[in-house]
PDB file of N, CA and C in Angstrom:
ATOM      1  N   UNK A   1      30.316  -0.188 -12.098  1.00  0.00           N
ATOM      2  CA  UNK A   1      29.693   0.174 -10.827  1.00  0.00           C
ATOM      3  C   UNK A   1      28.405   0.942 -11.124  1.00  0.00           C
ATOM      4  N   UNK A   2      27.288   0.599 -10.404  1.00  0.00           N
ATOM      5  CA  UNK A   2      26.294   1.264 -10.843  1.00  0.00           C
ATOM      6  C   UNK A   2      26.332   2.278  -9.880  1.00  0.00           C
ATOM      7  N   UNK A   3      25.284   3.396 -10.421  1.00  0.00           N
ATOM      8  CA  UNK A   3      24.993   4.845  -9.944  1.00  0.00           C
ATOM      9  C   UNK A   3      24.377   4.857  -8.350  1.00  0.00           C
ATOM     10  N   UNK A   4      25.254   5.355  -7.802  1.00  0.00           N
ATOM     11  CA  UNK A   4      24.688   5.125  -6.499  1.00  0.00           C
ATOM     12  C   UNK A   4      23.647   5.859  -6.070  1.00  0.00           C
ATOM     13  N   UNK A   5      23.407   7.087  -6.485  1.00  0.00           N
ATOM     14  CA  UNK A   5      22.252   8.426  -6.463  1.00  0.00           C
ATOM     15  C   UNK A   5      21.372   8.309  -7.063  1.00  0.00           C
ATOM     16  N   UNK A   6      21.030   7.202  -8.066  1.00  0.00           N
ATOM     17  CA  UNK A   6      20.045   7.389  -8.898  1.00  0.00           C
ATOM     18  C   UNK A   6      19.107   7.471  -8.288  1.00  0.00           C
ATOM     19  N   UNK A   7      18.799   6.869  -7.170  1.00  0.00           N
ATOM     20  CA  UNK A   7      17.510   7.052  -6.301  1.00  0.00           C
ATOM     21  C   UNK A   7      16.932   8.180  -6.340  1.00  0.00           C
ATOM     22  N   UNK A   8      17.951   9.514  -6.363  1.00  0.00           N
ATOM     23  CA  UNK A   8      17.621  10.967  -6.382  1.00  0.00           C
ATOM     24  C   UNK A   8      17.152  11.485  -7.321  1.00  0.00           C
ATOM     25  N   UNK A   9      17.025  11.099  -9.050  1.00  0.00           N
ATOM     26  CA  UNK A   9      16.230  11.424  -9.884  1.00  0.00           C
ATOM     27  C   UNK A   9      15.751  12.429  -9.717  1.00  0.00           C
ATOM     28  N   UNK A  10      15.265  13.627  -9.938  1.00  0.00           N
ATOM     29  CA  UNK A  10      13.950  14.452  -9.954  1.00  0.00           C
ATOM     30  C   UNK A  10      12.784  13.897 -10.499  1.00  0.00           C
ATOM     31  N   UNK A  11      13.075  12.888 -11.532  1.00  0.00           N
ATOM     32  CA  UNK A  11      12.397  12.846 -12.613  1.00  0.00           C
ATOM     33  C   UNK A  11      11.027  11.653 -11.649  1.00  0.00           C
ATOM     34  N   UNK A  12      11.635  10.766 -10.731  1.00  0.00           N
ATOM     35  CA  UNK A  12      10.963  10.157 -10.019  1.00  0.00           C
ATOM     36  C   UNK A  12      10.264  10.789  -8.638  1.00  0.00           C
ATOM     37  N   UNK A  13      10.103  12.045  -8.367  1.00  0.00           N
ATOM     38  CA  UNK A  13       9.467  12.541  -7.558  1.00  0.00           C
ATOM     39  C   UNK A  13       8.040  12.573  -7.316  1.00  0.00           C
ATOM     40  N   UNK A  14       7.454  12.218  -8.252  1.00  0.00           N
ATOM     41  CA  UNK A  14       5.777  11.994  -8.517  1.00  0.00           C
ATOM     42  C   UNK A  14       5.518  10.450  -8.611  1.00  0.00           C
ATOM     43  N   UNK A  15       6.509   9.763  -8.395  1.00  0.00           N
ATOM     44  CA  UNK A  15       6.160   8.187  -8.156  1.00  0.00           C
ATOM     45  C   UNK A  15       6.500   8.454  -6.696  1.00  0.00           C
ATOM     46  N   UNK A  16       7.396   9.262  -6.066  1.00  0.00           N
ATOM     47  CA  UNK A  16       7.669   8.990  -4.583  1.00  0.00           C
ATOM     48  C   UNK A  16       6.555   9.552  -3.879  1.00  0.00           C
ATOM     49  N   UNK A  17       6.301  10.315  -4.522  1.00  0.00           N
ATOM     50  CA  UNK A  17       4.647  10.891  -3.420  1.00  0.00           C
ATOM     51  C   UNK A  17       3.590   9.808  -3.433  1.00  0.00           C
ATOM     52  N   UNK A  18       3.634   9.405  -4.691  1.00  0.00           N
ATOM     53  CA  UNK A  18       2.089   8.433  -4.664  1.00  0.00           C
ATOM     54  C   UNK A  18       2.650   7.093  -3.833  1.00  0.00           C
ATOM     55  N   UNK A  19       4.142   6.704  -3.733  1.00  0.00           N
ATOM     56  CA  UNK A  19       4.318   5.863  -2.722  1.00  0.00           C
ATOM     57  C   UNK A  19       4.197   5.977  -1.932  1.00  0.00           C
ATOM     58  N   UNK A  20       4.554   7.460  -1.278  1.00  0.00           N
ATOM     59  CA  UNK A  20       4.219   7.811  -0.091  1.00  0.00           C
ATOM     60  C   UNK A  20       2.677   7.838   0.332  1.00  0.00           C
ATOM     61  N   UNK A  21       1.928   8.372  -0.718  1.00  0.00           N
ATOM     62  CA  UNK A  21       0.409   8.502  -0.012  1.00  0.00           C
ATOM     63  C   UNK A  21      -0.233   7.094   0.277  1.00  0.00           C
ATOM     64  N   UNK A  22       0.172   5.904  -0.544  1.00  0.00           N
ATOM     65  CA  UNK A  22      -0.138   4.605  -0.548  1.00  0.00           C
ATOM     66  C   UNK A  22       0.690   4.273   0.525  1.00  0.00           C
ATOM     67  N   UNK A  23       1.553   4.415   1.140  1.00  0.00           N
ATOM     68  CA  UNK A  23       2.000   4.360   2.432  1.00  0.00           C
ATOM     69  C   UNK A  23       1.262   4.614   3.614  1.00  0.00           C
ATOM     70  N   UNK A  24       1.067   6.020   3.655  1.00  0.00           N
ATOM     71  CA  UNK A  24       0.515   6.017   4.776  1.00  0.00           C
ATOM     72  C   UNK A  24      -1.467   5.963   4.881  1.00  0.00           C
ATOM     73  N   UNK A  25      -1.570   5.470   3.622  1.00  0.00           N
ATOM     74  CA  UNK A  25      -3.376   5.291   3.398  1.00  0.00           C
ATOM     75  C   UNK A  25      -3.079   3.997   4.176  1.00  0.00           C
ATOM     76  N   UNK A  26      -2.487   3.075   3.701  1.00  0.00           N
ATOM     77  CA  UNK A  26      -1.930   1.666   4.225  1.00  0.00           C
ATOM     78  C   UNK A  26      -1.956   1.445   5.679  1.00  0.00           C
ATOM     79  N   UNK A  27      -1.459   3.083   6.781  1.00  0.00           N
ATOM     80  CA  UNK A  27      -1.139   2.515   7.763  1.00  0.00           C
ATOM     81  C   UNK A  27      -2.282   3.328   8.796  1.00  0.00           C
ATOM     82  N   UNK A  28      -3.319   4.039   7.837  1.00  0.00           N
ATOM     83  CA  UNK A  28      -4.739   4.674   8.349  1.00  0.00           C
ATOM     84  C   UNK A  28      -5.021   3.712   8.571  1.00  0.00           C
ATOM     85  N   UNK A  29      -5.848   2.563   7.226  1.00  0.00           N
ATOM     86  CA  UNK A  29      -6.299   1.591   6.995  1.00  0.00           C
ATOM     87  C   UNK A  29      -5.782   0.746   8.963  1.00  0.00           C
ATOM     88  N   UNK A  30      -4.713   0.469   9.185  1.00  0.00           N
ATOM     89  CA  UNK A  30      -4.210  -0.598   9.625  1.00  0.00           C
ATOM     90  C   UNK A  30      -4.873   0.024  11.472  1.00  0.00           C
ATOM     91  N   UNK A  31      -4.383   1.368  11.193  1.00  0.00           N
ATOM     92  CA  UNK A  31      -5.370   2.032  12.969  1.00  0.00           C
ATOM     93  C   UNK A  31      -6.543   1.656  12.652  1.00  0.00           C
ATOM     94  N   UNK A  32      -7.671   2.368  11.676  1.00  0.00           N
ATOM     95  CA  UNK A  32      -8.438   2.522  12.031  1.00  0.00           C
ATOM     96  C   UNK A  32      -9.533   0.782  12.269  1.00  0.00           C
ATOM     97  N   UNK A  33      -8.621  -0.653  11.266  1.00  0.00           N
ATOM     98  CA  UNK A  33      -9.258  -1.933  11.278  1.00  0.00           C
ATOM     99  C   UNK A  33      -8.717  -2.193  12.985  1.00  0.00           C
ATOM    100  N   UNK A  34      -7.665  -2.103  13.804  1.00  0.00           N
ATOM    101  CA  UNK A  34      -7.737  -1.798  14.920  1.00  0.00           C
ATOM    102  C   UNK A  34      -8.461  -1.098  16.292  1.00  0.00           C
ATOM    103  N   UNK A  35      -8.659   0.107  15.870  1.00  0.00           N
ATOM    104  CA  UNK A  35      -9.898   0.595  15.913  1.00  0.00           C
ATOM    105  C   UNK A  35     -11.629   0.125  16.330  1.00  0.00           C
ATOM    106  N   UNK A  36     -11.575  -0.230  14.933  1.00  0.00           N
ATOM    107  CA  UNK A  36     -12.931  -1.364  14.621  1.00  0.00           C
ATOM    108  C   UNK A  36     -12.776  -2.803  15.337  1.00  0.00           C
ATOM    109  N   UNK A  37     -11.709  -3.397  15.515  1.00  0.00           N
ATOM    110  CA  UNK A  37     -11.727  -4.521  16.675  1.00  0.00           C
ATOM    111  C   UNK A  37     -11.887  -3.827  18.570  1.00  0.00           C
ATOM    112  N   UNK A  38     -11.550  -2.862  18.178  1.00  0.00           N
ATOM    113  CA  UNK A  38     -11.328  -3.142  19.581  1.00  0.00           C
ATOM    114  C   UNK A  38     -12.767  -2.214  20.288  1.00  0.00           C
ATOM    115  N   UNK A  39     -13.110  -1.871  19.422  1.00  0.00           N
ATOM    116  CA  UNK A  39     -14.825  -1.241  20.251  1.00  0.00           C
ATOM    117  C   UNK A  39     -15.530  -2.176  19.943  1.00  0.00           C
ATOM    118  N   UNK A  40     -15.386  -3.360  19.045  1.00  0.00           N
ATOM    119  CA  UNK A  40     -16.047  -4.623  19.204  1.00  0.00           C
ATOM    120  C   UNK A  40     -15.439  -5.898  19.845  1.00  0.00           C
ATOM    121  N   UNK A  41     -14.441  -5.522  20.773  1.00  0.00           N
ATOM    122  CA  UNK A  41     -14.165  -6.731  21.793  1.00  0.00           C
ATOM    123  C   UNK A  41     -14.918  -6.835  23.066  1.00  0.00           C
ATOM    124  N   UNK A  42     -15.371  -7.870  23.946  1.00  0.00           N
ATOM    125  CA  UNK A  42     -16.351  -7.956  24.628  1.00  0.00           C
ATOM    126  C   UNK A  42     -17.799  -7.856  24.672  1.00  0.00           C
ATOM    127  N   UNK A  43     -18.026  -7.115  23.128  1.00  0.00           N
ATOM    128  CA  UNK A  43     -19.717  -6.649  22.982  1.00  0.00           C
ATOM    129  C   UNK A  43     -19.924  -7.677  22.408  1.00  0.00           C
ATOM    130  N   UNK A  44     -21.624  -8.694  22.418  1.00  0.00           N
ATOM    131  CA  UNK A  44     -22.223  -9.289  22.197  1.00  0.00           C
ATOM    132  C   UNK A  44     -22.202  -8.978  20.466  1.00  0.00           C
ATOM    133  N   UNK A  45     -22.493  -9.959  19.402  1.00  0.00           N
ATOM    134  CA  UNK A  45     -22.120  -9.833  18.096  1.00  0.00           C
ATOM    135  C   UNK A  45     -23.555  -9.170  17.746  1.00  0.00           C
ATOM    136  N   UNK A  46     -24.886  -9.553  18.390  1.00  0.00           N
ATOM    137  CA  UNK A  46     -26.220  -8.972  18.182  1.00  0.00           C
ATOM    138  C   UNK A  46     -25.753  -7.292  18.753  1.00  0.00           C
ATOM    139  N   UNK A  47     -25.631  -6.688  19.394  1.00  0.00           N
ATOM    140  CA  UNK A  47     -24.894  -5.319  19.372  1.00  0.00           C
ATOM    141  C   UNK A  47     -23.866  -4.463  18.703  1.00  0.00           C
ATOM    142  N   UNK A  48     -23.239  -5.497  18.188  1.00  0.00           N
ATOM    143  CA  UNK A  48     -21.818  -4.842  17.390  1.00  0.00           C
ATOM    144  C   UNK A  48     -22.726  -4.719  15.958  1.00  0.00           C
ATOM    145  N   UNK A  49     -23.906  -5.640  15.655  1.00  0.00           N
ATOM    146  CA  UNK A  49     -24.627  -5.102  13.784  1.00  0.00           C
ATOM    147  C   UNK A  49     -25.071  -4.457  14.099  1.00  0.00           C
ATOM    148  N   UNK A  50     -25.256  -4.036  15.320  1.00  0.00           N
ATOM    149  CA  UNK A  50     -26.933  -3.220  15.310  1.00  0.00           C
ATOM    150  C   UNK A  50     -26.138  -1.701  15.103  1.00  0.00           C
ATOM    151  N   UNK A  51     -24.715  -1.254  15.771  1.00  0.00           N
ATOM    152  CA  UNK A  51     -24.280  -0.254  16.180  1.00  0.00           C
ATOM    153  C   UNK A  51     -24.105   0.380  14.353  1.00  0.00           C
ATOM    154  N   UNK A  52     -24.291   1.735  15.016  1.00  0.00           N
ATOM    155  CA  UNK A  52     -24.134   2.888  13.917  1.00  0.00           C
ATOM    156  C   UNK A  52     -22.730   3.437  13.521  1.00  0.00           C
ATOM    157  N   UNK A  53     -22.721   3.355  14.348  1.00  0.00           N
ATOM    158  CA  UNK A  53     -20.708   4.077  14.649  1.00  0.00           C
ATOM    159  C   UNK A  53     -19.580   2.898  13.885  1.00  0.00           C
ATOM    160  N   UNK A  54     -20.070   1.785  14.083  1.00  0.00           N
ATOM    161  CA  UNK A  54     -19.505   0.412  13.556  1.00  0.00           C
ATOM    162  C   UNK A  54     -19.601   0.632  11.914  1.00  0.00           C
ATOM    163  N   UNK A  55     -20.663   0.684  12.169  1.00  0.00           N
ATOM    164  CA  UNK A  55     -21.168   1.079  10.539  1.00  0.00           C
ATOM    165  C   UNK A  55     -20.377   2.374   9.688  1.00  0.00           C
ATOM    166  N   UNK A  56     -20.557   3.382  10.205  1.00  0.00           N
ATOM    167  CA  UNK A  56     -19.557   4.474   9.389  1.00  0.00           C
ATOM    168  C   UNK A  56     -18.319   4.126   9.420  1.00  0.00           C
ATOM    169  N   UNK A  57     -17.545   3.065  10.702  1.00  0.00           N
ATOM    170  CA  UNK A  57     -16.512   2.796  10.616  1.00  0.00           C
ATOM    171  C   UNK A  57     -15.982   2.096   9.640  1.00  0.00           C
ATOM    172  N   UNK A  58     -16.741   1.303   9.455  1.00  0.00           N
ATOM    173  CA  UNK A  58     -16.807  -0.229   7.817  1.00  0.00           C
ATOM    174  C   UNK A  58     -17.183   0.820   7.002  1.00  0.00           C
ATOM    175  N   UNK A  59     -18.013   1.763   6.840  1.00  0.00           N
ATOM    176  CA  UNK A  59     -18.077   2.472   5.637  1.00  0.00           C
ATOM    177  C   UNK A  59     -16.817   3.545   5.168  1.00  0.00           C
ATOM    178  N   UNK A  60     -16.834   3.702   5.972  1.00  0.00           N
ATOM    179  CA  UNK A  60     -15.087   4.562   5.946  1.00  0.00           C
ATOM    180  C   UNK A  60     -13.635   3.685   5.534  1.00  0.00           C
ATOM    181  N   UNK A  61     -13.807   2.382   6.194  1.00  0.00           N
ATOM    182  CA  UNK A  61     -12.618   1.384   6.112  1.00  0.00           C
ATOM    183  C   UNK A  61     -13.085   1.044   4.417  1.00  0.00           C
ATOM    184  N   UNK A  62     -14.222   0.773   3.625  1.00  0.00           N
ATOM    185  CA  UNK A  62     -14.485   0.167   2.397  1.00  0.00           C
ATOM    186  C   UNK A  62     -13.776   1.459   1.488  1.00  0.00           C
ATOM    187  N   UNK A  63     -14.181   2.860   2.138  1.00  0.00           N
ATOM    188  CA  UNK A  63     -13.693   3.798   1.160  1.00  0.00           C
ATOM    189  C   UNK A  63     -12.297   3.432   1.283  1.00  0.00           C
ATOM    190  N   UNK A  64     -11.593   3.808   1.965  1.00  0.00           N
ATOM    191  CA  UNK A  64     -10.115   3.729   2.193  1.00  0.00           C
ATOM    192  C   UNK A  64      -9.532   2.396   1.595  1.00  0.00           C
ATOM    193  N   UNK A  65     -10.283   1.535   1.523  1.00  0.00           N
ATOM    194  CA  UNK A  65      -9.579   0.134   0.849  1.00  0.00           C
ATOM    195  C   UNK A  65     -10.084   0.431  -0.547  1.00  0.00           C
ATOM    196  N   UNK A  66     -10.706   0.906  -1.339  1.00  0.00           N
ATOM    197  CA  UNK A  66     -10.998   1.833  -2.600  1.00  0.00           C
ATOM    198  C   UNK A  66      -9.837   2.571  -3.182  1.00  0.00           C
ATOM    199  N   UNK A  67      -9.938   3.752  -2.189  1.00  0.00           N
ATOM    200  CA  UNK A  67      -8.750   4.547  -2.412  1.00  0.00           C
ATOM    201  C   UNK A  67      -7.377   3.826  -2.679  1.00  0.00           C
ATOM    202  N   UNK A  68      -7.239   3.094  -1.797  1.00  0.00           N
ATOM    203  CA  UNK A  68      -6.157   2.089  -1.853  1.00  0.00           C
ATOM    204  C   UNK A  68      -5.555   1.593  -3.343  1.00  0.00           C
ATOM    205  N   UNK A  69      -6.360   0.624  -3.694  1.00  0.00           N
ATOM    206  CA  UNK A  69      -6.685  -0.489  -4.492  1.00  0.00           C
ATOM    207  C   UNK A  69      -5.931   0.807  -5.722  1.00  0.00           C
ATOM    208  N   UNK A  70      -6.953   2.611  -5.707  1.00  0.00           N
ATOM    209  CA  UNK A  70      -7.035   3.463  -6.632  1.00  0.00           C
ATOM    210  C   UNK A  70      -5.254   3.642  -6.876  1.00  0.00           C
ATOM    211  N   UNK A  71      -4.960   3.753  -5.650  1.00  0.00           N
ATOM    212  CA  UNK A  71      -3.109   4.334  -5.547  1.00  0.00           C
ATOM    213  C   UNK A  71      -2.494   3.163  -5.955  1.00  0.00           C
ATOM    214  N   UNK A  72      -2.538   2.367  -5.747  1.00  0.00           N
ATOM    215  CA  UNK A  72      -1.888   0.891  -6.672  1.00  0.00           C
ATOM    216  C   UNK A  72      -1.911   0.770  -7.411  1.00  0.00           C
ATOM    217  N   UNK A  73      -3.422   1.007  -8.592  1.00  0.00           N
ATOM    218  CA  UNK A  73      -2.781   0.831 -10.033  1.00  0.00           C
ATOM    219  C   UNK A  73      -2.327   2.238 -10.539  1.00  0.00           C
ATOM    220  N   UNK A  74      -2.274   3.388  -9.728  1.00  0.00           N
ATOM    221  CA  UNK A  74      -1.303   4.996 -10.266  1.00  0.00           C
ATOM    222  C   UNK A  74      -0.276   4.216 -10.219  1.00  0.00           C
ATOM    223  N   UNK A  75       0.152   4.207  -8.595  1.00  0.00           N
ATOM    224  CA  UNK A  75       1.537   3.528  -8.876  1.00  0.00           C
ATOM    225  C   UNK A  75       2.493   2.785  -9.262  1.00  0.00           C
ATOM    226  N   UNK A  76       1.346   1.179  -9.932  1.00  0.00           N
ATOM    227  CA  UNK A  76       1.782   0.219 -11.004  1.00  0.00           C
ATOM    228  C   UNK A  76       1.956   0.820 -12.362  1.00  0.00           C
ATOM    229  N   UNK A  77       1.432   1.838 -12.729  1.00  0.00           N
ATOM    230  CA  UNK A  77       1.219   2.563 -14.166  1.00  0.00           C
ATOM    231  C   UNK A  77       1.746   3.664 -14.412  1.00  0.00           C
ATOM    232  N   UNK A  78       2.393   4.117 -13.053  1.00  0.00           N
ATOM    233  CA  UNK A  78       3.823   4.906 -13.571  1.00  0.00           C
ATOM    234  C   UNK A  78       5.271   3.938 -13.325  1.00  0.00           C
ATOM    235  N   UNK A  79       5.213   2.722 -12.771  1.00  0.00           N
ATOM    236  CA  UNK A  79       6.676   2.337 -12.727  1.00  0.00           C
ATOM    237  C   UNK A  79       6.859   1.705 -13.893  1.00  0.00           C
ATOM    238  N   UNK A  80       8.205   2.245 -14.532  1.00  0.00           N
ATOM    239  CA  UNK A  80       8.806   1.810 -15.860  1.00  0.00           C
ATOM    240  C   UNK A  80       8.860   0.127 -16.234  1.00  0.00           C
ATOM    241  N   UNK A  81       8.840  -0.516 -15.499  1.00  0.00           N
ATOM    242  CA  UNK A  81       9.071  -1.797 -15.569  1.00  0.00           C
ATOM    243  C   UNK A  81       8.262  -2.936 -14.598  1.00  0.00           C
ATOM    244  N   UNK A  82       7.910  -3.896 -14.919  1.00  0.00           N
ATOM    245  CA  UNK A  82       7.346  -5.088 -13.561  1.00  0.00           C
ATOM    246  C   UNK A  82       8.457  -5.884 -13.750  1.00  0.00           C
ATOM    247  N   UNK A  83       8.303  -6.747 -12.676  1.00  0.00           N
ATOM    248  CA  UNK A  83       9.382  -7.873 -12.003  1.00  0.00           C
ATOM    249  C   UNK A  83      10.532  -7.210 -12.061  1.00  0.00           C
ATOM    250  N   UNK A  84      10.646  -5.896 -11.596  1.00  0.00           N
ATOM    251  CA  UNK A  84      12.240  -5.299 -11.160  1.00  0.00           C
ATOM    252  C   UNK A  84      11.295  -4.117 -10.284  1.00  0.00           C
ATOM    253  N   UNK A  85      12.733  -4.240  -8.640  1.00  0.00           N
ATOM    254  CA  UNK A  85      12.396  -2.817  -8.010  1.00  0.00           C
ATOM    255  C   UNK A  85      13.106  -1.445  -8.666  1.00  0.00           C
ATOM    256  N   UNK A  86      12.794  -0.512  -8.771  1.00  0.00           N
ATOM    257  CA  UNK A  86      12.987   1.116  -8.571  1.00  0.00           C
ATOM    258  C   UNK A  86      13.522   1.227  -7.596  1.00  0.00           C
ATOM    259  N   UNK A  87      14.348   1.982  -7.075  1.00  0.00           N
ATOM    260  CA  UNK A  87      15.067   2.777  -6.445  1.00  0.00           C
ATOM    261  C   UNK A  87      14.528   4.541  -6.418  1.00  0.00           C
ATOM    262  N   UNK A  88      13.810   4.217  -5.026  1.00  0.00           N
ATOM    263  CA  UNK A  88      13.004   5.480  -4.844  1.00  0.00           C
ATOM    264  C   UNK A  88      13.518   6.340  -3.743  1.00  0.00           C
ATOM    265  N   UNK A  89      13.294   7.798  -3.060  1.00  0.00           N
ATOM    266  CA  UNK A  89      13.834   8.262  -2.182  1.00  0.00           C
ATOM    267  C   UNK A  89      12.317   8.741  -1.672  1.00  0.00           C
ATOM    268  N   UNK A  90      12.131   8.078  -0.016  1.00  0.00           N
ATOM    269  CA  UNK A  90      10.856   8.617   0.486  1.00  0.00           C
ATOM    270  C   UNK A  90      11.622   8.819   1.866  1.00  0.00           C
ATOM    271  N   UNK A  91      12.400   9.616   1.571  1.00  0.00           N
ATOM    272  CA  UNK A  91      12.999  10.710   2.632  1.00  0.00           C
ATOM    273  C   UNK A  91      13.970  10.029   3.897  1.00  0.00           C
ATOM    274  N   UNK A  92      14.183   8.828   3.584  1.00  0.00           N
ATOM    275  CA  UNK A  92      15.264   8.856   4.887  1.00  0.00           C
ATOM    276  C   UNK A  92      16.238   7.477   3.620  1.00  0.00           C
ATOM    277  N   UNK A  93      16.616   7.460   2.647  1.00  0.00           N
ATOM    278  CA  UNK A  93      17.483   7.060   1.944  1.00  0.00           C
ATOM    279  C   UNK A  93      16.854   6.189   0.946  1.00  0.00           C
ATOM    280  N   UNK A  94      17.726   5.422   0.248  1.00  0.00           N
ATOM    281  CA  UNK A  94      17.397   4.723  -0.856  1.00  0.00           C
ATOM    282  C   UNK A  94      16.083   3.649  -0.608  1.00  0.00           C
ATOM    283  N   UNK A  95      15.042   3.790  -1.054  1.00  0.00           N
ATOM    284  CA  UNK A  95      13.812   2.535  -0.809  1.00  0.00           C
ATOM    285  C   UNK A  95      14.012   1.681  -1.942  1.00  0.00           C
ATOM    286  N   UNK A  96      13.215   0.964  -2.228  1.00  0.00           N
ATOM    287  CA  UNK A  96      13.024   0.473  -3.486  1.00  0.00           C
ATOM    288  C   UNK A  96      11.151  -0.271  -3.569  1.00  0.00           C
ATOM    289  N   UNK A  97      10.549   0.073  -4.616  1.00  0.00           N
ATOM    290  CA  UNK A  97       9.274   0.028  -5.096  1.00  0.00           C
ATOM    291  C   UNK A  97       9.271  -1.127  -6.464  1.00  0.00           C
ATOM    292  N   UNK A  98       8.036  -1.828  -6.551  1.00  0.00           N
ATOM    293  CA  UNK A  98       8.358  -3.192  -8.108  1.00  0.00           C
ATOM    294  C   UNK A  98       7.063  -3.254  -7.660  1.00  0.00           C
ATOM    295  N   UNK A  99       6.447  -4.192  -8.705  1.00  0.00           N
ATOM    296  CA  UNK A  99       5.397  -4.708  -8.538  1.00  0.00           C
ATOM    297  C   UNK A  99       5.819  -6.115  -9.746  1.00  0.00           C
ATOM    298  N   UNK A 100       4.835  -7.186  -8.987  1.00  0.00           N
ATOM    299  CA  UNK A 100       5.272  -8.385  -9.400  1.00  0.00           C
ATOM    300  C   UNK A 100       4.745  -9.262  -9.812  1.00  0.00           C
ATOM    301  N   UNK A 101       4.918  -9.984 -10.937  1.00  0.00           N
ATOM    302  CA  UNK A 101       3.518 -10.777 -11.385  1.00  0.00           C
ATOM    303  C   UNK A 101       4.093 -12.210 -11.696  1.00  0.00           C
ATOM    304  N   UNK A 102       5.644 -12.266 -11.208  1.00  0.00           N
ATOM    305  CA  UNK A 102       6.670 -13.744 -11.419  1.00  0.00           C
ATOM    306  C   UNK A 102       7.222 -13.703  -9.934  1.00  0.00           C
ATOM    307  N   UNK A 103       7.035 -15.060  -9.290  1.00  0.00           N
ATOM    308  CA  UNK A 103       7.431 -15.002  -7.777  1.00  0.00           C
ATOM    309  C   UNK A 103       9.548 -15.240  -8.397  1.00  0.00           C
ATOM    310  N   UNK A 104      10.169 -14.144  -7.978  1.00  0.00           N
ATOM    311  CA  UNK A 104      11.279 -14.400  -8.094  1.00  0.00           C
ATOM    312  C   UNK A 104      12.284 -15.560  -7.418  1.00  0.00           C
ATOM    313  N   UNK A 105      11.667 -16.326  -6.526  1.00  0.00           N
ATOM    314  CA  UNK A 105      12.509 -17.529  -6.327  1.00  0.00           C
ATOM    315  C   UNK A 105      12.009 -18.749  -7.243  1.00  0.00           C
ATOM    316  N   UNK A 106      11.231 -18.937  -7.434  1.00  0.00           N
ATOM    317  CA  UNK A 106      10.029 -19.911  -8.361  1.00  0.00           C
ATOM    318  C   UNK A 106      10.374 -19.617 -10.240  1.00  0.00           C
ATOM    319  N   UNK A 107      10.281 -18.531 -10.140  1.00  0.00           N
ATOM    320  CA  UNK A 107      10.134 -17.879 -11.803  1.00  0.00           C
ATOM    321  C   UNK A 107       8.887 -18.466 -12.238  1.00  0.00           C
ATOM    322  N   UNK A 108       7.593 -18.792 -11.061  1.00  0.00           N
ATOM    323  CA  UNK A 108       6.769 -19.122 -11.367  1.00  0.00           C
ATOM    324  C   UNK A 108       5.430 -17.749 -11.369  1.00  0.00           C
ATOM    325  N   UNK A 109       4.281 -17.782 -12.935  1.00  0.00           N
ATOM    326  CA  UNK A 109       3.519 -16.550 -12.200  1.00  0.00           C
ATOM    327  C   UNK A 109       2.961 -16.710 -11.243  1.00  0.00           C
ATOM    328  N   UNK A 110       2.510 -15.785 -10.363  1.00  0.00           N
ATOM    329  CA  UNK A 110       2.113 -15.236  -9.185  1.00  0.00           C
ATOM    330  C   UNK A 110       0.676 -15.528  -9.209  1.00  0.00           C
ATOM    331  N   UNK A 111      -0.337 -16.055  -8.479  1.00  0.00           N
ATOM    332  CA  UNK A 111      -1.893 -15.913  -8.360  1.00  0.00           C
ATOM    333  C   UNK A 111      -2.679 -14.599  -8.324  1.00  0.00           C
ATOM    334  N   UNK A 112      -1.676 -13.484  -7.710  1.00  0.00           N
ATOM    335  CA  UNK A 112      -2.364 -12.035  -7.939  1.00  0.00           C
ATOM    336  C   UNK A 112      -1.200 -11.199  -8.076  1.00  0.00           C
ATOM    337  N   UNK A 113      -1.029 -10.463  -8.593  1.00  0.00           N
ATOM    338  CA  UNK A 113       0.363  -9.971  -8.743  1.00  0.00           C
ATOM    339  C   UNK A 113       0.403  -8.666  -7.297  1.00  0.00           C
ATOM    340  N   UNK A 114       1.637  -8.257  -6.915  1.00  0.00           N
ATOM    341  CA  UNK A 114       1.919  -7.799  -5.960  1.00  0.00           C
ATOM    342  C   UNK A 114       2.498  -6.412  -6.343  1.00  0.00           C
ATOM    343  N   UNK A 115       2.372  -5.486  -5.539  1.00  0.00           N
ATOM    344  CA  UNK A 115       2.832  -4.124  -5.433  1.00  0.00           C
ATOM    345  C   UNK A 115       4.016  -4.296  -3.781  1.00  0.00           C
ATOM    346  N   UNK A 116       5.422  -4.368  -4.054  1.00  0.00           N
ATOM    347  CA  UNK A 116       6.165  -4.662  -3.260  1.00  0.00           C
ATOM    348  C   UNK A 116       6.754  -3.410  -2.674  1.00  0.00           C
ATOM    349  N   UNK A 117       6.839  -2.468  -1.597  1.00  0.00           N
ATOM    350  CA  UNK A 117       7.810  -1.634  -1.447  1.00  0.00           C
ATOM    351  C   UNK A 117       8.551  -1.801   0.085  1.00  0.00           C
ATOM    352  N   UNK A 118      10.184  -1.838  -0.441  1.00  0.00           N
ATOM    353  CA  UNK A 118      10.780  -1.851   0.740  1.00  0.00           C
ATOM    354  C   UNK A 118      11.564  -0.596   1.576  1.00  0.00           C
ATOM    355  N   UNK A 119      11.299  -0.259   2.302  1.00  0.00           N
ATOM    356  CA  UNK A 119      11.694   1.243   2.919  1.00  0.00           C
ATOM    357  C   UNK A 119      12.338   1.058   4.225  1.00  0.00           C
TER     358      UNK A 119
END
């Protein structure tokens, strides 16, 4: 029988934060490209380049997809293993975190490899 707590580790507490911060950078990212559609719905497309505010918005969304990209390979380069999930705790029970570079139904490689987490 395997360890049912292992999730609880101490030792994995600094992979659960950077999951966590890649979490919720993930779900900034996802308001604020929302955001950016929707003060450009109805406006003419010659108004939406011209706008300034549009602009810091895409300049802000490029940082944050940066940052992003940055927390993905922390978090690929602390997990012990690829093509297997971890068993992580990001506060409401067992998650699990992998990143993947063999599509596991296929056992074929992957075109870009994937950072998978299920919570």
């Amino acid at each position: 029988m395997e360890n049912l707590i292992e999730y609880l580790d101490e030792s994995l507490v600094p992979l659960e934060e950077k999951v966590k911060e890649y979490l919720n950078l993930e779900k900034d990212i996802r308001k604020l490209e929302v955001d950016i559609l929707t003060k450009q719905k109805g406006k003419p497309l010659a108004q939406i380049s011209e706008e300034k505010a549009s602009d810091e918005d895409l300049e802000q969304l490029n940082k944050m997809l940066l940052r992003l990209n940055e927390l993905r390979q922390e978090v690929v380069l602390m997990l012990p293993e690829k093509n297997k999930f971890i068993e992580v705790n990001l506060g409401y029970g067992p998650s699990m975190v992998g990143y993947f570079t063999i599509d596991h139904e296929t056992h074929q490689p992957l075109p870009e490899p994937v950072l998978r987490v299920v919570h």
